[in-house]
N, C-alpha and C. Protein backbone atom coordinates (compact mmCIF):
# COMPACT_ATOMS: atom_id res chain seq x y z
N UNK A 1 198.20 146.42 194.35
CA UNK A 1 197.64 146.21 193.03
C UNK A 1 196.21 146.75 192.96
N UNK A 2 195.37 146.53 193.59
CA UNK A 2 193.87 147.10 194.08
C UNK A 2 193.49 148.35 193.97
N UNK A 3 195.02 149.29 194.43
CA UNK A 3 194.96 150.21 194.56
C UNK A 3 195.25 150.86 193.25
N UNK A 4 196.34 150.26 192.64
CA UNK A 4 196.45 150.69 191.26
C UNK A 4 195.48 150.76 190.55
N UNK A 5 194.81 149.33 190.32
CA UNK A 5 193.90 149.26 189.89
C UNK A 5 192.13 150.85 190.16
N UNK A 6 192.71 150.64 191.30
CA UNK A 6 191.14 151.87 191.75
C UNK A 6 192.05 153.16 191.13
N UNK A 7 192.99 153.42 190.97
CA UNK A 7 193.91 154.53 190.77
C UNK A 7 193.40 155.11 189.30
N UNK A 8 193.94 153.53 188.86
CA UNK A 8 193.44 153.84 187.06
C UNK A 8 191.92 153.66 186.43
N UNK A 9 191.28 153.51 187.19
CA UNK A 9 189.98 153.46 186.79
C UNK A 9 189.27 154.76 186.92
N UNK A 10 189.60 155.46 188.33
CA UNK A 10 189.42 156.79 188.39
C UNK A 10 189.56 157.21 187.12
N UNK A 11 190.85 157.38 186.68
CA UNK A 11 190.79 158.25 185.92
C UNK A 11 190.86 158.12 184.83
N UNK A 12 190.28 156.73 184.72
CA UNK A 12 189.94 156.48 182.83
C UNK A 12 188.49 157.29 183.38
N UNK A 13 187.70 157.12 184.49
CA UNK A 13 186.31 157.56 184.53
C UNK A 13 186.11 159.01 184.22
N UNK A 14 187.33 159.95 184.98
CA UNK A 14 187.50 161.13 184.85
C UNK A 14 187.61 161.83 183.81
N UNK A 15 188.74 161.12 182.85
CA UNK A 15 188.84 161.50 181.32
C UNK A 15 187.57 161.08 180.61
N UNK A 16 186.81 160.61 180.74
CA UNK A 16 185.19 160.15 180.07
C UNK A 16 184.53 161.36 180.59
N UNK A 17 184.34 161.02 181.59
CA UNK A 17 183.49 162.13 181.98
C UNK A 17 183.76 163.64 181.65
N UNK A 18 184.73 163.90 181.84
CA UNK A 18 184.98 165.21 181.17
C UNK A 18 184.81 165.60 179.26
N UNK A 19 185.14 164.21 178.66
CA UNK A 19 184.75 164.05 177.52
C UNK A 19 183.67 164.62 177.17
N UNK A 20 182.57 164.00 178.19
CA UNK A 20 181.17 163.66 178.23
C UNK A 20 180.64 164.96 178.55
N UNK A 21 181.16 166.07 179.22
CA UNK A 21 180.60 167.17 180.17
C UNK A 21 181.20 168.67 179.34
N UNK A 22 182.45 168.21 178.27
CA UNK A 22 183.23 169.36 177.71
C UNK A 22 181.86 170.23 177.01
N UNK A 23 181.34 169.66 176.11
CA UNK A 23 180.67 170.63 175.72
C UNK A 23 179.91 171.59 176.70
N UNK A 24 179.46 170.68 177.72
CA UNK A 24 178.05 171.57 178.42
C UNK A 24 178.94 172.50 179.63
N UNK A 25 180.04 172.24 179.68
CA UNK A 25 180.98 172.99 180.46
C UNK A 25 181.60 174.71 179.78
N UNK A 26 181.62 174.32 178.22
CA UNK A 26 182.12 175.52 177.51
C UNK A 26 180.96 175.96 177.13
N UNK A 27 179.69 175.40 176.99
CA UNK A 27 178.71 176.47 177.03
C UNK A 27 178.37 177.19 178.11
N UNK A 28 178.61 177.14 179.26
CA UNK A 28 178.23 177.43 180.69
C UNK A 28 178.65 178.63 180.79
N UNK A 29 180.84 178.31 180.42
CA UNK A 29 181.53 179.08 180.61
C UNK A 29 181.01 180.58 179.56
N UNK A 30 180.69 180.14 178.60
CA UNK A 30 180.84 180.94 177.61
C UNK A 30 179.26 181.81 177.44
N UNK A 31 178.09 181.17 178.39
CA UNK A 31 177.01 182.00 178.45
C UNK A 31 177.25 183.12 179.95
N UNK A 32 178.42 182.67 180.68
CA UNK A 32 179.17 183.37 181.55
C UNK A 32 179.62 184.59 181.15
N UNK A 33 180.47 184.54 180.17
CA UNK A 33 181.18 185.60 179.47
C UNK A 33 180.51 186.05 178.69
N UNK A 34 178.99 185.67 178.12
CA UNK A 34 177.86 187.10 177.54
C UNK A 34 178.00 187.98 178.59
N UNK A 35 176.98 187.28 179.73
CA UNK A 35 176.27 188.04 180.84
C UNK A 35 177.79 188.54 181.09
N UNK A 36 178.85 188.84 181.65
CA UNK A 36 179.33 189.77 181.61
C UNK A 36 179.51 191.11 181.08
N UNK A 37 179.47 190.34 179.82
CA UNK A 37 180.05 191.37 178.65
C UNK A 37 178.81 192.98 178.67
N UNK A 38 179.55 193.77 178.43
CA UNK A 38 178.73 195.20 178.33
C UNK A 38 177.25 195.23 177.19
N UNK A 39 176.35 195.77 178.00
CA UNK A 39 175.23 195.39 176.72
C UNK A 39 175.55 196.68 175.27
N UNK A 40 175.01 195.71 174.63
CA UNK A 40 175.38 196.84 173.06
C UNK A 40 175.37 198.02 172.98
N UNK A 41 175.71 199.17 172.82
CA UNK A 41 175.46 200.39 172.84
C UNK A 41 175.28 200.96 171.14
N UNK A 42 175.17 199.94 170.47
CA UNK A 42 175.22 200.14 168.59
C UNK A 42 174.39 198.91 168.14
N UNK A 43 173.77 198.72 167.67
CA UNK A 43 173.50 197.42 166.61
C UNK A 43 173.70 197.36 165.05
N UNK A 44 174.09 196.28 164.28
CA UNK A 44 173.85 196.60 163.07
C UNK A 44 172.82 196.10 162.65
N UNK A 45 172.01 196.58 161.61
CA UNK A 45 171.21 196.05 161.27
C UNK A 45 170.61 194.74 160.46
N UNK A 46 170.10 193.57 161.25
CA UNK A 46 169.56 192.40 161.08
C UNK A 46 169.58 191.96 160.07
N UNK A 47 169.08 192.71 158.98
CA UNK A 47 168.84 192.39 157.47
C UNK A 47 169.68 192.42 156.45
N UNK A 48 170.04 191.98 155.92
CA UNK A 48 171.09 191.83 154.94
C UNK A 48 170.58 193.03 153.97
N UNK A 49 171.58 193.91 153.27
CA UNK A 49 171.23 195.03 152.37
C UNK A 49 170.42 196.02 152.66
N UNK A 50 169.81 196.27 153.81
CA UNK A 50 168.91 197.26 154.56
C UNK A 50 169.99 198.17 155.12
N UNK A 51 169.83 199.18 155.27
CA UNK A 51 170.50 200.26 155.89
C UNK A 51 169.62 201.32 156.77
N UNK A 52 170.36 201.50 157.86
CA UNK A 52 169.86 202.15 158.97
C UNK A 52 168.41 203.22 158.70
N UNK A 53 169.29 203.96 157.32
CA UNK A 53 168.27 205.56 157.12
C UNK A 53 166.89 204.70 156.76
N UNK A 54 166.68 203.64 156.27
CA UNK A 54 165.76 202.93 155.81
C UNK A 54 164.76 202.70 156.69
N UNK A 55 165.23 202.49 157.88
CA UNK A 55 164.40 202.02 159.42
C UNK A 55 163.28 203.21 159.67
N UNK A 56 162.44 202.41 160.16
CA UNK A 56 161.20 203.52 160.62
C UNK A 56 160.75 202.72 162.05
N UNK A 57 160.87 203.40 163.07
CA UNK A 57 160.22 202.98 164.44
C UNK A 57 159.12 202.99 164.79
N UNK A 58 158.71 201.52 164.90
CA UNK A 58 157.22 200.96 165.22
C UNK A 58 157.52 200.26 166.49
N UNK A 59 157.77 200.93 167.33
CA UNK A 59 158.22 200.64 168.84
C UNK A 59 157.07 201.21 169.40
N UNK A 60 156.11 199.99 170.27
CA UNK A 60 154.82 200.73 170.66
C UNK A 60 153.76 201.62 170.05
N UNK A 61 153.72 200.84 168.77
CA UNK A 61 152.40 201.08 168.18
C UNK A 61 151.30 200.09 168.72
N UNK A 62 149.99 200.40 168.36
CA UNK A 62 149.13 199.65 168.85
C UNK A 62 148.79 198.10 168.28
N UNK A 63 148.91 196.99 168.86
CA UNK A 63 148.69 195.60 168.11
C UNK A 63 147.04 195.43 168.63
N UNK A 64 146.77 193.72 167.57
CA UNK A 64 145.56 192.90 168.02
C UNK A 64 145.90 192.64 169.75
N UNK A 65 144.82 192.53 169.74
CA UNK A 65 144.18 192.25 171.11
C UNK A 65 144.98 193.10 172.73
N UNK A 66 145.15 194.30 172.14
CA UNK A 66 145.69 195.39 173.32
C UNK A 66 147.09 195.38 173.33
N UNK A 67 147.82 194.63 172.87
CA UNK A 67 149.17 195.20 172.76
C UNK A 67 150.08 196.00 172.03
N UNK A 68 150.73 196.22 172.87
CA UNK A 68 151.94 197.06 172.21
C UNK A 68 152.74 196.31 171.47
N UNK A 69 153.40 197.39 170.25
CA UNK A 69 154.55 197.16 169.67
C UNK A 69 155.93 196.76 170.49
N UNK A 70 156.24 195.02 170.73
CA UNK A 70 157.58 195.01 171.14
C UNK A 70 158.83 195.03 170.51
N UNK A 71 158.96 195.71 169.60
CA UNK A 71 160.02 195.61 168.29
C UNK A 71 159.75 196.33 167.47
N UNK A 72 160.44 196.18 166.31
CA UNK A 72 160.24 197.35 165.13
C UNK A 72 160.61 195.87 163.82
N UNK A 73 159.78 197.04 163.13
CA UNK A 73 159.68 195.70 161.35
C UNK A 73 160.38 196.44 160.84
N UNK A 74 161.33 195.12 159.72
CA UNK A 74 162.43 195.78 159.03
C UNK A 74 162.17 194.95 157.33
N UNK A 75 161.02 195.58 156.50
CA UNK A 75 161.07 195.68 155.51
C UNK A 75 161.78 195.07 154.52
N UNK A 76 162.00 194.03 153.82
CA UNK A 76 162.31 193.70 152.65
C UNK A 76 161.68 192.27 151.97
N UNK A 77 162.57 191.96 151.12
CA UNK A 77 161.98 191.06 150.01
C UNK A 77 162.03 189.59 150.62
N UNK A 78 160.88 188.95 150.62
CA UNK A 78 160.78 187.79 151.11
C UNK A 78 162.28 186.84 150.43
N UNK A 79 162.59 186.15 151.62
CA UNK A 79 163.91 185.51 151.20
C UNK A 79 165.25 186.33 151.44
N UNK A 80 165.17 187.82 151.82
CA UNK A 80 166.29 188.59 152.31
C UNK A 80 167.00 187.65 153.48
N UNK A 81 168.30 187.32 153.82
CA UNK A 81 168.82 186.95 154.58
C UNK A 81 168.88 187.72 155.91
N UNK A 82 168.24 187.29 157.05
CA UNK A 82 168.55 187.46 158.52
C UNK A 82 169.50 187.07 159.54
N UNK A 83 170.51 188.30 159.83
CA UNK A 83 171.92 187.43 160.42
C UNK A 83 171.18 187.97 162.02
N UNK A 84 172.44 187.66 162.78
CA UNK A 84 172.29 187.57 163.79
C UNK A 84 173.14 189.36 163.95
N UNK A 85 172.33 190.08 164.90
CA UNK A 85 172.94 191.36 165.24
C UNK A 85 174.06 191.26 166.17
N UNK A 86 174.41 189.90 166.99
CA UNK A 86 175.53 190.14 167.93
C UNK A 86 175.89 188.69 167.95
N UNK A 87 177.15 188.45 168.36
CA UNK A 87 177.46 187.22 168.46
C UNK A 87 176.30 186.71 169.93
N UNK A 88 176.19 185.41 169.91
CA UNK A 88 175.38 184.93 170.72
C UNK A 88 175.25 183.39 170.96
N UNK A 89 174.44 182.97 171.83
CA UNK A 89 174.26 181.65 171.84
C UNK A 89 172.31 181.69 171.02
N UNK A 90 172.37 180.70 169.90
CA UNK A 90 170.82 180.44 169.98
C UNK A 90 170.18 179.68 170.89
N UNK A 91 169.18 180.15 171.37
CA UNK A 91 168.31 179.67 172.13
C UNK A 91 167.08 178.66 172.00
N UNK A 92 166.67 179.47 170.73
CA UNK A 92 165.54 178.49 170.57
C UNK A 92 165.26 178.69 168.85
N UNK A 93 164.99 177.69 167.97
CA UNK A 93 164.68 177.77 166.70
C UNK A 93 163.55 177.03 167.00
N UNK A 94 161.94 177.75 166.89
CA UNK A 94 160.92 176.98 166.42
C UNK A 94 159.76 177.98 166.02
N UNK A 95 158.55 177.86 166.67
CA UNK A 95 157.26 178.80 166.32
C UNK A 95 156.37 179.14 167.13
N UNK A 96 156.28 180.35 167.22
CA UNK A 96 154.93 180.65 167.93
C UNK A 96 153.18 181.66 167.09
N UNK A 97 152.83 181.80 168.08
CA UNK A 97 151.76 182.11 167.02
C UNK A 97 151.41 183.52 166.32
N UNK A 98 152.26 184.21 167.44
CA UNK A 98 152.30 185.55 166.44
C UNK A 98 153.63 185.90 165.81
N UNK A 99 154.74 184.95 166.33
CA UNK A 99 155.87 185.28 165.75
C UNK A 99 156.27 184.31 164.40
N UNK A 100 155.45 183.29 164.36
CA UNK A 100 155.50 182.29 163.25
C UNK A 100 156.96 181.65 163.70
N UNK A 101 157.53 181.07 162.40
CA UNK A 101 158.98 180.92 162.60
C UNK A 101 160.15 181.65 163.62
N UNK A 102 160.26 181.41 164.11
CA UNK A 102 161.16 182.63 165.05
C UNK A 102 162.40 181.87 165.55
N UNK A 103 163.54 183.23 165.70
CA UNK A 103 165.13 182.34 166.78
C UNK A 103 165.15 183.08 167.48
N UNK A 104 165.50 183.16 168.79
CA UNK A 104 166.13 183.79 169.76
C UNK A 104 167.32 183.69 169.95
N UNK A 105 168.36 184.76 170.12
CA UNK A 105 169.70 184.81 170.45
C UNK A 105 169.78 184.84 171.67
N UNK A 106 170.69 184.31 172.79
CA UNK A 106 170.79 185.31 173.81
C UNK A 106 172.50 185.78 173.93
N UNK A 107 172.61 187.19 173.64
CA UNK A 107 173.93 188.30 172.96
C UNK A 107 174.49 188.61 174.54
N UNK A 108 175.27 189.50 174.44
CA UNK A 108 176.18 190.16 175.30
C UNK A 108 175.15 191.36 176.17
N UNK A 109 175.76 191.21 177.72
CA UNK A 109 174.97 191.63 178.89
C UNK A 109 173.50 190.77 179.09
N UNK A 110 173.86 189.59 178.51
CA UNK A 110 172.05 188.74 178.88
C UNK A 110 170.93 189.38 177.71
N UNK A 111 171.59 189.85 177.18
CA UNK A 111 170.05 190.46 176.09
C UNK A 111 169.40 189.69 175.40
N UNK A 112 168.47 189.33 175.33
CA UNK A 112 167.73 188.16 174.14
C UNK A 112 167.32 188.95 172.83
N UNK A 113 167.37 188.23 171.63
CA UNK A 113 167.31 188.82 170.68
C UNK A 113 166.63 188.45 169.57
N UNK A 114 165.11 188.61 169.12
CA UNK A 114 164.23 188.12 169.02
C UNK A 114 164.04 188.02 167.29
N UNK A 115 163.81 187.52 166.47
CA UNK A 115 163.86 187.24 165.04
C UNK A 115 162.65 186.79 164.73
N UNK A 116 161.31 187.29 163.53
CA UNK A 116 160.32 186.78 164.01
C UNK A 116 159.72 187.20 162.39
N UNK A 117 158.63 186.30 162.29
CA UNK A 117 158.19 186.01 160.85
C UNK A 117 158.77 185.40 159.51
N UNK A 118 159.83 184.62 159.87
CA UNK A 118 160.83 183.85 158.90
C UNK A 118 159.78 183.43 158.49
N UNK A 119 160.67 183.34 157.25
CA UNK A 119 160.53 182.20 155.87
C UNK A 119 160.27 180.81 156.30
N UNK A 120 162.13 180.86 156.72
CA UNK A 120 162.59 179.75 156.91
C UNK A 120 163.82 179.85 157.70
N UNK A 121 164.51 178.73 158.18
CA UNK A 121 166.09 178.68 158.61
C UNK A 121 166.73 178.46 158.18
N UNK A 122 167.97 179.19 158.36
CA UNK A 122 169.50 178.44 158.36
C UNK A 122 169.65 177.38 159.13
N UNK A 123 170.84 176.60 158.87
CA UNK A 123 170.95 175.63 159.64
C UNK A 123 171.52 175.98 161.15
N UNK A 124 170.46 176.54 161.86
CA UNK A 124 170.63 177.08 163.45
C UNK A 124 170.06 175.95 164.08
N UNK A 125 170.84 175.79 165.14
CA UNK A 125 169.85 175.15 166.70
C UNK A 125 170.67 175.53 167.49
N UNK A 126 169.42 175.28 168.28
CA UNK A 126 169.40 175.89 169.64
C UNK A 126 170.89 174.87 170.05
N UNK A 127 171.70 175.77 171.17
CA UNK A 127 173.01 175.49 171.93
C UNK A 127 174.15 175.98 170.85
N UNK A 128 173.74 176.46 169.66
CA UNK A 128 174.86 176.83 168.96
C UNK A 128 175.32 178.00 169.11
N UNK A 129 176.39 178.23 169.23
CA UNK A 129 177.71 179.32 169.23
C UNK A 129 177.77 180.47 168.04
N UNK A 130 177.50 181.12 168.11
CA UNK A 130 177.30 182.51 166.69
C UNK A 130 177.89 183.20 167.03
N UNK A 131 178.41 183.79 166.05
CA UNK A 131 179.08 185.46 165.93
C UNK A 131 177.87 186.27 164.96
N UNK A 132 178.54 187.18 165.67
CA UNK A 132 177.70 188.64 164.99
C UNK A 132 177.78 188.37 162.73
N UNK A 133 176.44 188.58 162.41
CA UNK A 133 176.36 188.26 161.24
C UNK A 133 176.18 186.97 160.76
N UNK A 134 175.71 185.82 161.50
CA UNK A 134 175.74 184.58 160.96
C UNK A 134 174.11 184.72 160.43
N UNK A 135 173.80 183.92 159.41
CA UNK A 135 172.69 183.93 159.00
C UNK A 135 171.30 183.17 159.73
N UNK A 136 170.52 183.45 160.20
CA UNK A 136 169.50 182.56 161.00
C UNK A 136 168.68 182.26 160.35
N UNK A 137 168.12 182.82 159.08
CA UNK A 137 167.05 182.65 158.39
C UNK A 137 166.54 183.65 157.63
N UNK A 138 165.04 183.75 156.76
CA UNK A 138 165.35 184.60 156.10
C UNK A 138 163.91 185.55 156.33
N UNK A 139 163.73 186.68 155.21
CA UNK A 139 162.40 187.62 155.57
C UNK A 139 161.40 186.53 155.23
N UNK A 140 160.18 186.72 155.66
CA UNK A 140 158.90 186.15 155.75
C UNK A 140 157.57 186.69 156.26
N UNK A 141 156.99 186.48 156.13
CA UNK A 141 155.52 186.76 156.70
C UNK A 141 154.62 185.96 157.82
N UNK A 142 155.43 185.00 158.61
CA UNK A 142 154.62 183.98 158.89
C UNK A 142 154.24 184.74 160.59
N UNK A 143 153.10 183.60 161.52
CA UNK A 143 152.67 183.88 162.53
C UNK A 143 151.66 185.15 162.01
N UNK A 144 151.50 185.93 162.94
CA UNK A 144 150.11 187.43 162.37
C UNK A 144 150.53 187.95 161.92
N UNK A 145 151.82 187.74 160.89
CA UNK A 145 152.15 188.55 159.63
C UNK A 145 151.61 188.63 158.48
N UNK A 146 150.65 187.34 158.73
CA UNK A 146 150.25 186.88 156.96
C UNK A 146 149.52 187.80 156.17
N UNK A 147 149.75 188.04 155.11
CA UNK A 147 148.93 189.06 154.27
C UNK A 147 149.79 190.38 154.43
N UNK A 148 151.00 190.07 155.05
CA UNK A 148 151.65 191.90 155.62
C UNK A 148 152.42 191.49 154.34
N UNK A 149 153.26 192.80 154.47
CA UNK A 149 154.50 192.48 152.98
C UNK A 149 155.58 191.90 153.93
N UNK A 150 156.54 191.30 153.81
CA UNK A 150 157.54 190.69 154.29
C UNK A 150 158.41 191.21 154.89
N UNK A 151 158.66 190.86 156.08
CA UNK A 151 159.61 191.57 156.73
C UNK A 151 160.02 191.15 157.94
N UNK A 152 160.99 191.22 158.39
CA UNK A 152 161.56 190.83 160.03
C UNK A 152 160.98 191.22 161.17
N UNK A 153 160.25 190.77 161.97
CA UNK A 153 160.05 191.56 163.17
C UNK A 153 161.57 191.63 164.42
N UNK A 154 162.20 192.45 164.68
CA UNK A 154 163.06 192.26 165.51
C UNK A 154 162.97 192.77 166.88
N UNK A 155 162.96 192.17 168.10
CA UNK A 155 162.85 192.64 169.21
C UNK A 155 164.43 191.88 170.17
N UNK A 156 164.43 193.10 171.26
CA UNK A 156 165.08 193.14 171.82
C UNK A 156 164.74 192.91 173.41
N UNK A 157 165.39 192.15 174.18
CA UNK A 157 164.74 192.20 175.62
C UNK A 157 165.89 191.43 176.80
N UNK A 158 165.62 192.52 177.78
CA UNK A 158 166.69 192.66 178.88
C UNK A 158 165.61 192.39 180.38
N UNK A 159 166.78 192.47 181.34
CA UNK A 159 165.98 192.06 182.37
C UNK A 159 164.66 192.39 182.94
N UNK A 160 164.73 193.68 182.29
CA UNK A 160 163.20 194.47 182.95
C UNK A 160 162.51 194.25 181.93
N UNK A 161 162.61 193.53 180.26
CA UNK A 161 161.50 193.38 179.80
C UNK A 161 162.11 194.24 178.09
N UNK A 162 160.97 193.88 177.19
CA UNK A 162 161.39 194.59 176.06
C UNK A 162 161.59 196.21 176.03
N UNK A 163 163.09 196.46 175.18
CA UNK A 163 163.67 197.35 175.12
C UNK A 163 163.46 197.68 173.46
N UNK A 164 163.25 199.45 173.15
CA UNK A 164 163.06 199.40 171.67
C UNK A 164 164.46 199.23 171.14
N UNK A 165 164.74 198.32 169.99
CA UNK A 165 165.86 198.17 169.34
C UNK A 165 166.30 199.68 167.95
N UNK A 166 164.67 200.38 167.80
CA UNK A 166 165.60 201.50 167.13
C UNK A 166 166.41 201.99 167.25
N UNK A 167 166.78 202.78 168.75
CA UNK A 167 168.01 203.81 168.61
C UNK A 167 169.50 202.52 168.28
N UNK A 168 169.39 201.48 168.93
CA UNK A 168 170.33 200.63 168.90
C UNK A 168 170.83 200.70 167.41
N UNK A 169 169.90 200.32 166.41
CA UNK A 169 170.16 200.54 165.25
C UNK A 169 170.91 201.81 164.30
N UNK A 170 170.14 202.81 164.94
CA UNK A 170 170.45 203.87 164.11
C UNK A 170 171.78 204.41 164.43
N UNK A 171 172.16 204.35 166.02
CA UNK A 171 173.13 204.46 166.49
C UNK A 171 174.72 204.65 165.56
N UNK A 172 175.47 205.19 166.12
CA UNK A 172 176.79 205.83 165.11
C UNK A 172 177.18 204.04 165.20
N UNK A 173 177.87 203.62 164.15
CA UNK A 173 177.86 202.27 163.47
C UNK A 173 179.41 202.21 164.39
N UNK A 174 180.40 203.38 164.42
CA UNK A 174 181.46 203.44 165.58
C UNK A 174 181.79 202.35 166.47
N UNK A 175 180.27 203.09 167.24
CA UNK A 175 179.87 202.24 168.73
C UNK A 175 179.40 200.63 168.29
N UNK A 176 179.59 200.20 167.43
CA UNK A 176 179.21 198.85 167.17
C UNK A 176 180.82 197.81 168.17
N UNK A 177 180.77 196.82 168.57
CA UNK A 177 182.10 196.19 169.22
C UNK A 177 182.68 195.62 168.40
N UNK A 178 183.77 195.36 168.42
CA UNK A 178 184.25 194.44 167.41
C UNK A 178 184.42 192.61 167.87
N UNK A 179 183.88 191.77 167.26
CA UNK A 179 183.56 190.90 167.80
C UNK A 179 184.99 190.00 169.22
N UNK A 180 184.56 190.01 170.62
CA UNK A 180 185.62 189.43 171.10
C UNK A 180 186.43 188.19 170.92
N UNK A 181 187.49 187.77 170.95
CA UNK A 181 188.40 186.97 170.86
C UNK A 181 187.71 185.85 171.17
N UNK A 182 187.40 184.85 170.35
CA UNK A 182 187.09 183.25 170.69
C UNK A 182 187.93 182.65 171.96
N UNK A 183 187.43 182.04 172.78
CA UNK A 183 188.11 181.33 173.25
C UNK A 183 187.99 179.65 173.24
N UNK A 184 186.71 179.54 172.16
CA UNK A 184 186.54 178.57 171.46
C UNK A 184 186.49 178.44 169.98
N UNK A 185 186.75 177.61 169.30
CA UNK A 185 186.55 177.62 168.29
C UNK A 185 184.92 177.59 167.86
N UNK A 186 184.66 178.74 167.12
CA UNK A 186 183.64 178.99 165.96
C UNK A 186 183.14 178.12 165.43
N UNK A 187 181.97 177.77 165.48
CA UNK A 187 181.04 177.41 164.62
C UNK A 187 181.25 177.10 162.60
N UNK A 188 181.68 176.29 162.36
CA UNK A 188 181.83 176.52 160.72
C UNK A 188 180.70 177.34 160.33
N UNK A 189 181.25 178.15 159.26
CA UNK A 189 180.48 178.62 158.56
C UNK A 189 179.16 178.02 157.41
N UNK A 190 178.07 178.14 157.20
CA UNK A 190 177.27 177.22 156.60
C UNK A 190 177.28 177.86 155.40
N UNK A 191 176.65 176.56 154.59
CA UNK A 191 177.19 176.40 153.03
C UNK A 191 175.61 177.06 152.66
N UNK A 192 175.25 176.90 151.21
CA UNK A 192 174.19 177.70 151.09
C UNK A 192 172.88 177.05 152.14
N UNK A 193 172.36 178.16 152.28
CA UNK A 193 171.05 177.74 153.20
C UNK A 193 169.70 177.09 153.14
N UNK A 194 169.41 176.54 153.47
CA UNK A 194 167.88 175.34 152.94
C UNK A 194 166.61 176.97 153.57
N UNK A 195 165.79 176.54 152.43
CA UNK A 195 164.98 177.26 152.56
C UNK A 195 163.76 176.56 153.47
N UNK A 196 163.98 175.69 153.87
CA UNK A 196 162.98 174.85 155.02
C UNK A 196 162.37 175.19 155.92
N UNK A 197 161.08 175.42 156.23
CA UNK A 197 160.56 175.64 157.64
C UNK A 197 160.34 174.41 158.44
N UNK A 198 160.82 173.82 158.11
CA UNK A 198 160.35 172.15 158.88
C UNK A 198 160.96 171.71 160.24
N UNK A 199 160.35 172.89 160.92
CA UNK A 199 161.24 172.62 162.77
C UNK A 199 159.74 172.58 163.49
């Protein structure tokens, strides 16, 4: 009986625990199967209604206080919607001081994927599951944008460090992937978006 007893307790504990561990287990798996995956050889472009010919590369121009350009600005009307260029896990939704509002993706082959001068957010946080095109937030000016006209800063960055995201962009739209087969279920889609910066 003792034994039964230790038998079934196991594995009421086991079925809990796995309860308890599923999520952080299919994120594991599934930040597994980025870093596999081949890094982008196409991007589309970030901005909702922007088109490639539109892009102008400000990849290593000169910034405040000695730096370089790590990204390129993508121009439009404050409140333009910002999706995500690749399916990904978000990383982080909050602020820094030259990026203001900002999300990080991290996409296919480990690439991080940098979103910067929002408005505001979508309803993103960090550990969530995205596909290519989900909305993160929108154009803005914030962090050492202020006083600029509105626009996305987007950067890109791999193991050795930031990579320019122009050619990615301009790139034959072809070479874009087509998003891979879930092996989880997706993220619902969000209903209209709060214009909130309040993270």
């Amino acid at each position: 009986m003792a034994a039964l007893l230790r038998t079934l307790f196991v594995a009421v504990f086991l079925v809990l625990a796995y309860g308890l561990l599923e999520p952080y287990i299919e994120r594991a798996l599934y930040t597994m199967r980025l870093a596999a995956m081949p890094k982008p050889q196409a991007l589309p472009v970030p901005v909702e209604g922007v088109r490639p010919r539109a892009l102008r590369d400000t990849w290593g121009g000169a910034r405040s206080e000695g730096r370089k350009h790590e990204g390129i600005d993508i121009f439009a009307r404050r409140g333009t919607p910002v999706v995500s260029s690749t399916e990904g896990i978000v990383t982080r939704v909050g602020t820094n001081r030259l990026g203001g509002l900002v999300v990080w993706v991290l996409g296919p082959g480990g690439q991080r994927h940098y979103y910067a001068h929002l408005d505001g957010y979508s309803d993103v946080e960090p550990g969530m599951r995205i596909e290519a095109g989900r909305v993160l937030g929108y154009v803005g000016d914030t962090g050492n944008a202020k006083g600029t006209p509105p626009h996305l800063h987007y950067g890109v960055y791999d193991t050795g460090g930031a990579i320019n995201p122009y050619p990615l962009l301009k790139a034959d739209p072809a070479l874009i992937a087509a998003p891979a087969p879930a092996t989880a279920p997706a993220e619902a889609a969000p209903g209209p978006a709060p214009r909130s910066a309040a993270r």
